[in-house]
PDB file of N, CA and C in Angstrom:
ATOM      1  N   UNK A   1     -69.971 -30.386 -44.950  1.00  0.00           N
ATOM      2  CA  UNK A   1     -69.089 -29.364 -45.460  1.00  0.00           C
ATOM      3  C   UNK A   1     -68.171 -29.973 -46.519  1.00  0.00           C
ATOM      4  N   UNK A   2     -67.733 -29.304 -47.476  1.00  0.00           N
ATOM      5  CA  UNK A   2     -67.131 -29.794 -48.475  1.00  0.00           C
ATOM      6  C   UNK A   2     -65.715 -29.425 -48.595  1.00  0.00           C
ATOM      7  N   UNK A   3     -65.175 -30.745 -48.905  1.00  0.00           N
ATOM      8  CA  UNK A   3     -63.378 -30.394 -48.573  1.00  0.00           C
ATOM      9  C   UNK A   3     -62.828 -29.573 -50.014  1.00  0.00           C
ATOM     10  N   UNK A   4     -63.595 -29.699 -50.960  1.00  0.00           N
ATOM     11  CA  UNK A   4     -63.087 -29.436 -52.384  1.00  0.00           C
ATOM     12  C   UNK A   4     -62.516 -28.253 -52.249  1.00  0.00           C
ATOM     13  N   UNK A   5     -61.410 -28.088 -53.527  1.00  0.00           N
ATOM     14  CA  UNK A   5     -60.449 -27.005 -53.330  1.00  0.00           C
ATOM     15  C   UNK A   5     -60.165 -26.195 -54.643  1.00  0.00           C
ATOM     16  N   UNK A   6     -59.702 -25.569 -54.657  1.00  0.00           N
ATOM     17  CA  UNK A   6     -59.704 -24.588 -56.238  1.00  0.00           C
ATOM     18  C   UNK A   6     -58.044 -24.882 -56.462  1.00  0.00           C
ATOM     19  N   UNK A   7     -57.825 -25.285 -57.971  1.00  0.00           N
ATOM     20  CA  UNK A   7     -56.160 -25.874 -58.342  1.00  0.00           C
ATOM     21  C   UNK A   7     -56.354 -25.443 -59.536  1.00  0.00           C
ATOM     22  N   UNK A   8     -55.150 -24.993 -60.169  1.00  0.00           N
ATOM     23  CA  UNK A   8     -54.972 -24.294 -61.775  1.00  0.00           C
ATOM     24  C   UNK A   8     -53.923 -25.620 -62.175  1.00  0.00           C
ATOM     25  N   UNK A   9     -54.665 -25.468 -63.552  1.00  0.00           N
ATOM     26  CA  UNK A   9     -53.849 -27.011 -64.357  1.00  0.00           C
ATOM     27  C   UNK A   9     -53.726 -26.334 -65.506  1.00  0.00           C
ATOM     28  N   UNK A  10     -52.565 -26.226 -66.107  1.00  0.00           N
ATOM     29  CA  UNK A  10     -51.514 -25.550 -67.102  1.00  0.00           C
ATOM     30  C   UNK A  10     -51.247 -26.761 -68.121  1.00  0.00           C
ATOM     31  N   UNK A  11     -51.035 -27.055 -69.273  1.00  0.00           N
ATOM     32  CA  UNK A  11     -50.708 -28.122 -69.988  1.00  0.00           C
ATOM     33  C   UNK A  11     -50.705 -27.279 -71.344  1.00  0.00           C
ATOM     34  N   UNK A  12     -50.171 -27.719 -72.181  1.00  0.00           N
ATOM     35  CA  UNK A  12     -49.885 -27.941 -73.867  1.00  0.00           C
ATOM     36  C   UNK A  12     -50.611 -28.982 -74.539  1.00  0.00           C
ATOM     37  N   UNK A  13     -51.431 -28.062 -75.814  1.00  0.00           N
ATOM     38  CA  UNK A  13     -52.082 -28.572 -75.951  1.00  0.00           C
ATOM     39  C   UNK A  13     -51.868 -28.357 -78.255  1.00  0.00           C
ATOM     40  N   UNK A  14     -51.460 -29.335 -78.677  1.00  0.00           N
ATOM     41  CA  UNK A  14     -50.605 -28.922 -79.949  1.00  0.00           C
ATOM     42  C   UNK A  14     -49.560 -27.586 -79.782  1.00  0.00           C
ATOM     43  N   UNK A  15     -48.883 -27.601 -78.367  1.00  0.00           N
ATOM     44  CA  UNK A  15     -47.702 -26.721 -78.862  1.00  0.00           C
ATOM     45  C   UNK A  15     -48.147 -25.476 -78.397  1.00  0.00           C
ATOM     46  N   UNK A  16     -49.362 -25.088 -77.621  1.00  0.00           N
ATOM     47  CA  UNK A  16     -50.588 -23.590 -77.646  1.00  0.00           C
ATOM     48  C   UNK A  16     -50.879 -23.852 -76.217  1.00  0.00           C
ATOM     49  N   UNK A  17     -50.329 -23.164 -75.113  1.00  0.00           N
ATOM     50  CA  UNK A  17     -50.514 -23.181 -73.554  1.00  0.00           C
ATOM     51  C   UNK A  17     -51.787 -22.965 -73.331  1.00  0.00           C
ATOM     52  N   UNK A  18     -52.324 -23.254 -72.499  1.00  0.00           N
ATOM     53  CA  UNK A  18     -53.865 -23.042 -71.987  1.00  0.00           C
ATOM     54  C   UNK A  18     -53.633 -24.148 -70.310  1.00  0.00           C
ATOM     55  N   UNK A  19     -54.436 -23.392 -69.864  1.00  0.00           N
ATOM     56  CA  UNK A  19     -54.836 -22.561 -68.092  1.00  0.00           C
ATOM     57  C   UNK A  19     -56.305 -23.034 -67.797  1.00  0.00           C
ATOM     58  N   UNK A  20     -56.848 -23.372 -66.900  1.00  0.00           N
ATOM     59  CA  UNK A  20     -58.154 -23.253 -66.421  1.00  0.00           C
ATOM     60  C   UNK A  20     -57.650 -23.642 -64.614  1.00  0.00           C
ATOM     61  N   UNK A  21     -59.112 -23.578 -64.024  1.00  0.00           N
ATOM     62  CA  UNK A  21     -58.939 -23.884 -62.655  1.00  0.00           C
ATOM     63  C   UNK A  21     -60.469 -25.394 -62.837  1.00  0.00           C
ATOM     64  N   UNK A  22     -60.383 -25.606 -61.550  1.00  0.00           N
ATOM     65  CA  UNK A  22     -60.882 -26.702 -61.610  1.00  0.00           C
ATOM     66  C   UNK A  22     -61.396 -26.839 -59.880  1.00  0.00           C
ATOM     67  N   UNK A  23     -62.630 -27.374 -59.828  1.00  0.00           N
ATOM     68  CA  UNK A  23     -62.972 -27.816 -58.344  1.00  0.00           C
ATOM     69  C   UNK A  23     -63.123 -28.830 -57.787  1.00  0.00           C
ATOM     70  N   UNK A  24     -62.251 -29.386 -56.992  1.00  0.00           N
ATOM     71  CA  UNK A  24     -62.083 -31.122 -56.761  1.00  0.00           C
ATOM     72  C   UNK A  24     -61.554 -31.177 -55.297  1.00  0.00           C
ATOM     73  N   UNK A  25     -61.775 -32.248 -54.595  1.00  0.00           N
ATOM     74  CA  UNK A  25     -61.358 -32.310 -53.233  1.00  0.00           C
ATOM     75  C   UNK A  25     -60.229 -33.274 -53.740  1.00  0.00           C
ATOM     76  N   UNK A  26     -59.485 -33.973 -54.488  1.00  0.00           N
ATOM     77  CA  UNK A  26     -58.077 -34.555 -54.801  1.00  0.00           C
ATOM     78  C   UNK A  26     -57.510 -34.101 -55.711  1.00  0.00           C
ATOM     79  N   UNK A  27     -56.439 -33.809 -55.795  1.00  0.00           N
ATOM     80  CA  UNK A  27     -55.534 -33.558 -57.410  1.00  0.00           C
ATOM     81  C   UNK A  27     -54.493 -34.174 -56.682  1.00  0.00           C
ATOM     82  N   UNK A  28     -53.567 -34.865 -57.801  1.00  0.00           N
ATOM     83  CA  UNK A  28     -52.854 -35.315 -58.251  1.00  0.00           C
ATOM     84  C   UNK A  28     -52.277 -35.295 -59.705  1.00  0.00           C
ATOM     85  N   UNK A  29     -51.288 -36.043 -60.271  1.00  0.00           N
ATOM     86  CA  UNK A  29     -50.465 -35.455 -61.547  1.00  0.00           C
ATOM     87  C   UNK A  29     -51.724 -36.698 -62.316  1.00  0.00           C
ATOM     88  N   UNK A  30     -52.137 -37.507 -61.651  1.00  0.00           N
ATOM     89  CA  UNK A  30     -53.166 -38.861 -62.911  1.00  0.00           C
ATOM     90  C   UNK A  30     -54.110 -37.418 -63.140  1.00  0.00           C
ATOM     91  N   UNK A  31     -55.166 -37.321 -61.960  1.00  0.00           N
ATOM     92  CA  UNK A  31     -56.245 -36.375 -62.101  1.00  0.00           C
ATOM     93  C   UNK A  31     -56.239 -35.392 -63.013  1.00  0.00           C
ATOM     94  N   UNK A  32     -54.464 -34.597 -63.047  1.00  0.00           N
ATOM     95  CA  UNK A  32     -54.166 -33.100 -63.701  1.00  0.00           C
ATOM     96  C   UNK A  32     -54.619 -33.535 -64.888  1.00  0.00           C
ATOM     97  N   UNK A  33     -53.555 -34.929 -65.093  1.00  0.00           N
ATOM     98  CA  UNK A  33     -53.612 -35.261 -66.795  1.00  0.00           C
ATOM     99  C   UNK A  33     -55.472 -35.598 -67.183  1.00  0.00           C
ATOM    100  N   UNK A  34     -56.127 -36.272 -66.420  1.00  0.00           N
ATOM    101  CA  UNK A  34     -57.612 -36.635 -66.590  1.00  0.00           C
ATOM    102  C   UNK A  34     -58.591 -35.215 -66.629  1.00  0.00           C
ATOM    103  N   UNK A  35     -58.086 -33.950 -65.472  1.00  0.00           N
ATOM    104  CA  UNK A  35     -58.987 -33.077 -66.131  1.00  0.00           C
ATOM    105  C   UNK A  35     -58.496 -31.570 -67.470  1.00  0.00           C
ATOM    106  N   UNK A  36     -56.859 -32.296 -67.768  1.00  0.00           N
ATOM    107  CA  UNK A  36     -56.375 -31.542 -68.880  1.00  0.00           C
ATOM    108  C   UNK A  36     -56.993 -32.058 -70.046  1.00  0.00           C
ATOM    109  N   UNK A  37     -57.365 -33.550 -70.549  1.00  0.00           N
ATOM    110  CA  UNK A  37     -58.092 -33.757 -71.392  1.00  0.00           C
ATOM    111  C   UNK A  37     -59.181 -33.425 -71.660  1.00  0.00           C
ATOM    112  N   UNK A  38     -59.932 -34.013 -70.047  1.00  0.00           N
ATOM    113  CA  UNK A  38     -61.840 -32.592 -69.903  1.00  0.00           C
ATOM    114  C   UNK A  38     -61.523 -31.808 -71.093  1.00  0.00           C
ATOM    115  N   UNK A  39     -60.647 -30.361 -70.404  1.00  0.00           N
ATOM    116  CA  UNK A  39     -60.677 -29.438 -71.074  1.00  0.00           C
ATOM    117  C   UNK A  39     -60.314 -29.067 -72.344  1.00  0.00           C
ATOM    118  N   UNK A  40     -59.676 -29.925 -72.534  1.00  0.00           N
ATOM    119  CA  UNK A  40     -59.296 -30.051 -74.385  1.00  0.00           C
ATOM    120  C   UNK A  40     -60.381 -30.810 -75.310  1.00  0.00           C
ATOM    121  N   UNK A  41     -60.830 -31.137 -74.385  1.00  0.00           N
ATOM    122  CA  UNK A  41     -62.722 -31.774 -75.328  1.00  0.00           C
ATOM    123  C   UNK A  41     -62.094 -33.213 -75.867  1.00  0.00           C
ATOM    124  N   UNK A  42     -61.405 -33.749 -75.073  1.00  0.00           N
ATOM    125  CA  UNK A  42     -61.227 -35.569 -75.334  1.00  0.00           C
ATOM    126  C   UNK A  42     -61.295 -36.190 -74.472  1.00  0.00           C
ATOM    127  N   UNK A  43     -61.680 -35.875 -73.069  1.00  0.00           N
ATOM    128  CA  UNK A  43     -62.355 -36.829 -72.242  1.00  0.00           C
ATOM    129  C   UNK A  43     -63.757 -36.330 -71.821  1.00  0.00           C
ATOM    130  N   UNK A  44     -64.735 -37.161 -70.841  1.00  0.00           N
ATOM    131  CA  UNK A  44     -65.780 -36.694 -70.513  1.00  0.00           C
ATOM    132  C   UNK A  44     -65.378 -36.874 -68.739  1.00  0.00           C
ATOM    133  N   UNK A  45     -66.638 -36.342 -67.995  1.00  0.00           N
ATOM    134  CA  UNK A  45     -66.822 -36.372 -66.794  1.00  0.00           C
ATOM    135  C   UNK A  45     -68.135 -36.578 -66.692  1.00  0.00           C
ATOM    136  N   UNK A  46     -68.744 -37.700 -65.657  1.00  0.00           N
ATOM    137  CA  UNK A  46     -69.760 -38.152 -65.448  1.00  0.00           C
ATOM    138  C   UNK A  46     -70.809 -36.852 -64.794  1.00  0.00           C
ATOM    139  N   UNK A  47     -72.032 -37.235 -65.316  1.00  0.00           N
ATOM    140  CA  UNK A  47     -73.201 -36.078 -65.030  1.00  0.00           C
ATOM    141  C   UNK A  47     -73.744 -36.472 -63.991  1.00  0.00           C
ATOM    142  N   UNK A  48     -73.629 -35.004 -63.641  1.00  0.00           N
ATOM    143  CA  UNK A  48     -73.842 -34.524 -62.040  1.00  0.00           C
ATOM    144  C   UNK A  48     -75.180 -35.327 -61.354  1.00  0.00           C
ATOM    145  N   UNK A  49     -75.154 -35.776 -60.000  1.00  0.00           N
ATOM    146  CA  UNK A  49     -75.981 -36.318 -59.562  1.00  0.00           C
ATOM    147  C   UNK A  49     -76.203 -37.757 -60.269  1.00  0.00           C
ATOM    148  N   UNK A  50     -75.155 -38.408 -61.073  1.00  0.00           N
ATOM    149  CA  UNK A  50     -75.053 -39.433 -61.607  1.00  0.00           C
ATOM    150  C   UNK A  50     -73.608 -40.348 -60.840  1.00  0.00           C
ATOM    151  N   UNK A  51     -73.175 -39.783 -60.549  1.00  0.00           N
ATOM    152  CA  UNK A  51     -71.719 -40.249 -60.124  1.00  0.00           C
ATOM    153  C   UNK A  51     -72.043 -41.710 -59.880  1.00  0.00           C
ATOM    154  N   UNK A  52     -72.731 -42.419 -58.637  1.00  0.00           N
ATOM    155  CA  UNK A  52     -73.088 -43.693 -58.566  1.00  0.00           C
ATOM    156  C   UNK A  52     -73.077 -45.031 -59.496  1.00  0.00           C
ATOM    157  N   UNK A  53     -73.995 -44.218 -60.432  1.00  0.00           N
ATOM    158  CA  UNK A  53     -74.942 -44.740 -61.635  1.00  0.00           C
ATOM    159  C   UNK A  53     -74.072 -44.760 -62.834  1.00  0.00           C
ATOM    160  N   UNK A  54     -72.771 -43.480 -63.062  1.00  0.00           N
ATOM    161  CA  UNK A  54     -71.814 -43.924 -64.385  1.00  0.00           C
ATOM    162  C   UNK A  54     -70.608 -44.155 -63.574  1.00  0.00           C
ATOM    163  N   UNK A  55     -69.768 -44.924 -64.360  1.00  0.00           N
ATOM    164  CA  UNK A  55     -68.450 -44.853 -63.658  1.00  0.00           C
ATOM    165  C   UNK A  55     -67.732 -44.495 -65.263  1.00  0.00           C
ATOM    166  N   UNK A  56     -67.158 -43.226 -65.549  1.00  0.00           N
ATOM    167  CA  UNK A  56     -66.248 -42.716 -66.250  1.00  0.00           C
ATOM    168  C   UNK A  56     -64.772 -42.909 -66.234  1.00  0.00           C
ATOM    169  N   UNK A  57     -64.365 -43.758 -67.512  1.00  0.00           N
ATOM    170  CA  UNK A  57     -62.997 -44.341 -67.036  1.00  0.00           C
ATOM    171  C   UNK A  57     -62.272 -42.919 -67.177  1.00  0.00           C
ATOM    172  N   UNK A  58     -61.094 -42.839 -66.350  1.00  0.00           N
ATOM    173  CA  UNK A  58     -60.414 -41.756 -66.045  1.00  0.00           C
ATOM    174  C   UNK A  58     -58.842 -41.551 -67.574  1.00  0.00           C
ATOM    175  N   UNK A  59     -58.663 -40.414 -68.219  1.00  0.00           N
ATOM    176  CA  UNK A  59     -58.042 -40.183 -69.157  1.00  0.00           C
ATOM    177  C   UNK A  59     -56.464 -40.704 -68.804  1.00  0.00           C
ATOM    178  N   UNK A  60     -55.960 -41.172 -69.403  1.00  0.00           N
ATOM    179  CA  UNK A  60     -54.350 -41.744 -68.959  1.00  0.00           C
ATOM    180  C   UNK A  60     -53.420 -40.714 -68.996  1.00  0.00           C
ATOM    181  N   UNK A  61     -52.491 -40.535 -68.881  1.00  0.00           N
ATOM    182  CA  UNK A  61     -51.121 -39.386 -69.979  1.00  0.00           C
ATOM    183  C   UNK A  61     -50.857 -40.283 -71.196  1.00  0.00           C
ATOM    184  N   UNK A  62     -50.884 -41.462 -71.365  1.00  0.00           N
ATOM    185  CA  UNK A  62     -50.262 -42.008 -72.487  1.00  0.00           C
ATOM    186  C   UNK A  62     -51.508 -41.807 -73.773  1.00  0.00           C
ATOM    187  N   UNK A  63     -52.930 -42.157 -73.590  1.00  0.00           N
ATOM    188  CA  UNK A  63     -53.971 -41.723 -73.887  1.00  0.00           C
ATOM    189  C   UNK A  63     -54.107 -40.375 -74.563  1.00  0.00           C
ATOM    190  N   UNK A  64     -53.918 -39.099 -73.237  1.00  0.00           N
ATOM    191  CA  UNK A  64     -53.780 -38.037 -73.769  1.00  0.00           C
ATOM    192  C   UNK A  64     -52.912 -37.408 -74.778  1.00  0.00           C
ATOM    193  N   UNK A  65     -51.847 -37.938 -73.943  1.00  0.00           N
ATOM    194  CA  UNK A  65     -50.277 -37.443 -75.573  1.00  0.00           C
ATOM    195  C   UNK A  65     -50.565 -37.995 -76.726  1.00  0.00           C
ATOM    196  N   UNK A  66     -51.810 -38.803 -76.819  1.00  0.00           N
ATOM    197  CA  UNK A  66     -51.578 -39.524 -78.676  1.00  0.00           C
ATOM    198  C   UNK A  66     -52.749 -38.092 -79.132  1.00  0.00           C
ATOM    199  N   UNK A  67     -53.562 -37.107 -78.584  1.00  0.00           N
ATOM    200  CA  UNK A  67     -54.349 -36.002 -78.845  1.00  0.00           C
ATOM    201  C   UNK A  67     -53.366 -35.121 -78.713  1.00  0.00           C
ATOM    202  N   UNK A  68     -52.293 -34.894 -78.423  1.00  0.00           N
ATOM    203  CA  UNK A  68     -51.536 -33.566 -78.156  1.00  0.00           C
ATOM    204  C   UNK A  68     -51.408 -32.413 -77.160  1.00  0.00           C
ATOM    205  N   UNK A  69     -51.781 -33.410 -75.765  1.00  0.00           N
ATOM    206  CA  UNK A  69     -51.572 -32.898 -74.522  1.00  0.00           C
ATOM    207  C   UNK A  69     -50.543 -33.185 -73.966  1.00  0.00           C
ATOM    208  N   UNK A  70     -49.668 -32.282 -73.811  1.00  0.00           N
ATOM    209  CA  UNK A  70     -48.164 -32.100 -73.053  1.00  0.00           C
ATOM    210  C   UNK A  70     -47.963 -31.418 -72.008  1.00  0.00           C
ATOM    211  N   UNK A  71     -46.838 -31.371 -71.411  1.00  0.00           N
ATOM    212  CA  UNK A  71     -46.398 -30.810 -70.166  1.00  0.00           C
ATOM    213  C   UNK A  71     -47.537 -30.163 -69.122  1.00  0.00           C
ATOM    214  N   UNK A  72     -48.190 -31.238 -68.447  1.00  0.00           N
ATOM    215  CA  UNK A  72     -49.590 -31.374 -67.390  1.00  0.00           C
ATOM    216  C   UNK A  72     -48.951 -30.758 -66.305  1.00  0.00           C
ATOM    217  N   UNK A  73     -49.035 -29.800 -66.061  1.00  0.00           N
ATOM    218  CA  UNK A  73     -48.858 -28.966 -64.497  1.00  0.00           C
ATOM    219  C   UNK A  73     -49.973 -29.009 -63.642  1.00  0.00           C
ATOM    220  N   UNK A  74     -49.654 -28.812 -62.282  1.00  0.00           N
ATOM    221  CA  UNK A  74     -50.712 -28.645 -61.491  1.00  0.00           C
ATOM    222  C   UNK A  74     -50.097 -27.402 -60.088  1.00  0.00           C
ATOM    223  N   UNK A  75     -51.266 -27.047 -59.502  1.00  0.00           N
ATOM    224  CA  UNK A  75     -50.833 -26.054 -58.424  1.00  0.00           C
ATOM    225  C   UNK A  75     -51.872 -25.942 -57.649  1.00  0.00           C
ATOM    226  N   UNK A  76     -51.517 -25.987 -56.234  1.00  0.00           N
ATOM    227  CA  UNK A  76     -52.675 -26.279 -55.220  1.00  0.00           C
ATOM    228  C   UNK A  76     -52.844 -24.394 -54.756  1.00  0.00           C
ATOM    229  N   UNK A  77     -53.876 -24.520 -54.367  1.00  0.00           N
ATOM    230  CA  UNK A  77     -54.381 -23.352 -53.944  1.00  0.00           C
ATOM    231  C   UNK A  77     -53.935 -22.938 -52.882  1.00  0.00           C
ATOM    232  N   UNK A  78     -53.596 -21.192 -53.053  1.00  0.00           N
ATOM    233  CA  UNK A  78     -52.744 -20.197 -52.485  1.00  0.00           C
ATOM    234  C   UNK A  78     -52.825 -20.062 -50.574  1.00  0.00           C
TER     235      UNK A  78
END
């Protein structure tokens, strides 16, 4: 059975808010900032059924803010 959980991650992105949800059994504020980049198309995430086989270094905040990702929110499910 799978612990994963549904979390909305809010961030600024040049100054222009944007929202998505996301499915992960951990979040945290590193993770928020690692899958706020995902979604801004400057980090990657390793392909599925590969996890083992790549290890994808995880996006920083200091990393992200030099692309123009700001104020990384997170919110655990209702």
């Amino acid at each position: 059975m799978s612990t994963a959980k549904i979390y909305t991650i809010n961030y600024q992105l040049h100054g222009q808010p944007k929202s998505f949800v996301v499915r992960a059994e951990v979040m945290n504020n590193a993770e928020a900032w690692h899958w706020a980049a995902v979604d801004a198309d400057v980090a990657h995430v390793s392909r599925i059924g590969r996890v083992g086989h790549e290890q994808v270094k995880k996006t920083t905040r200091p990393w992200a803010e030099k692309y123009g990702i700001t104020e990384v929110t997170w919110a655990p499910p209702k």
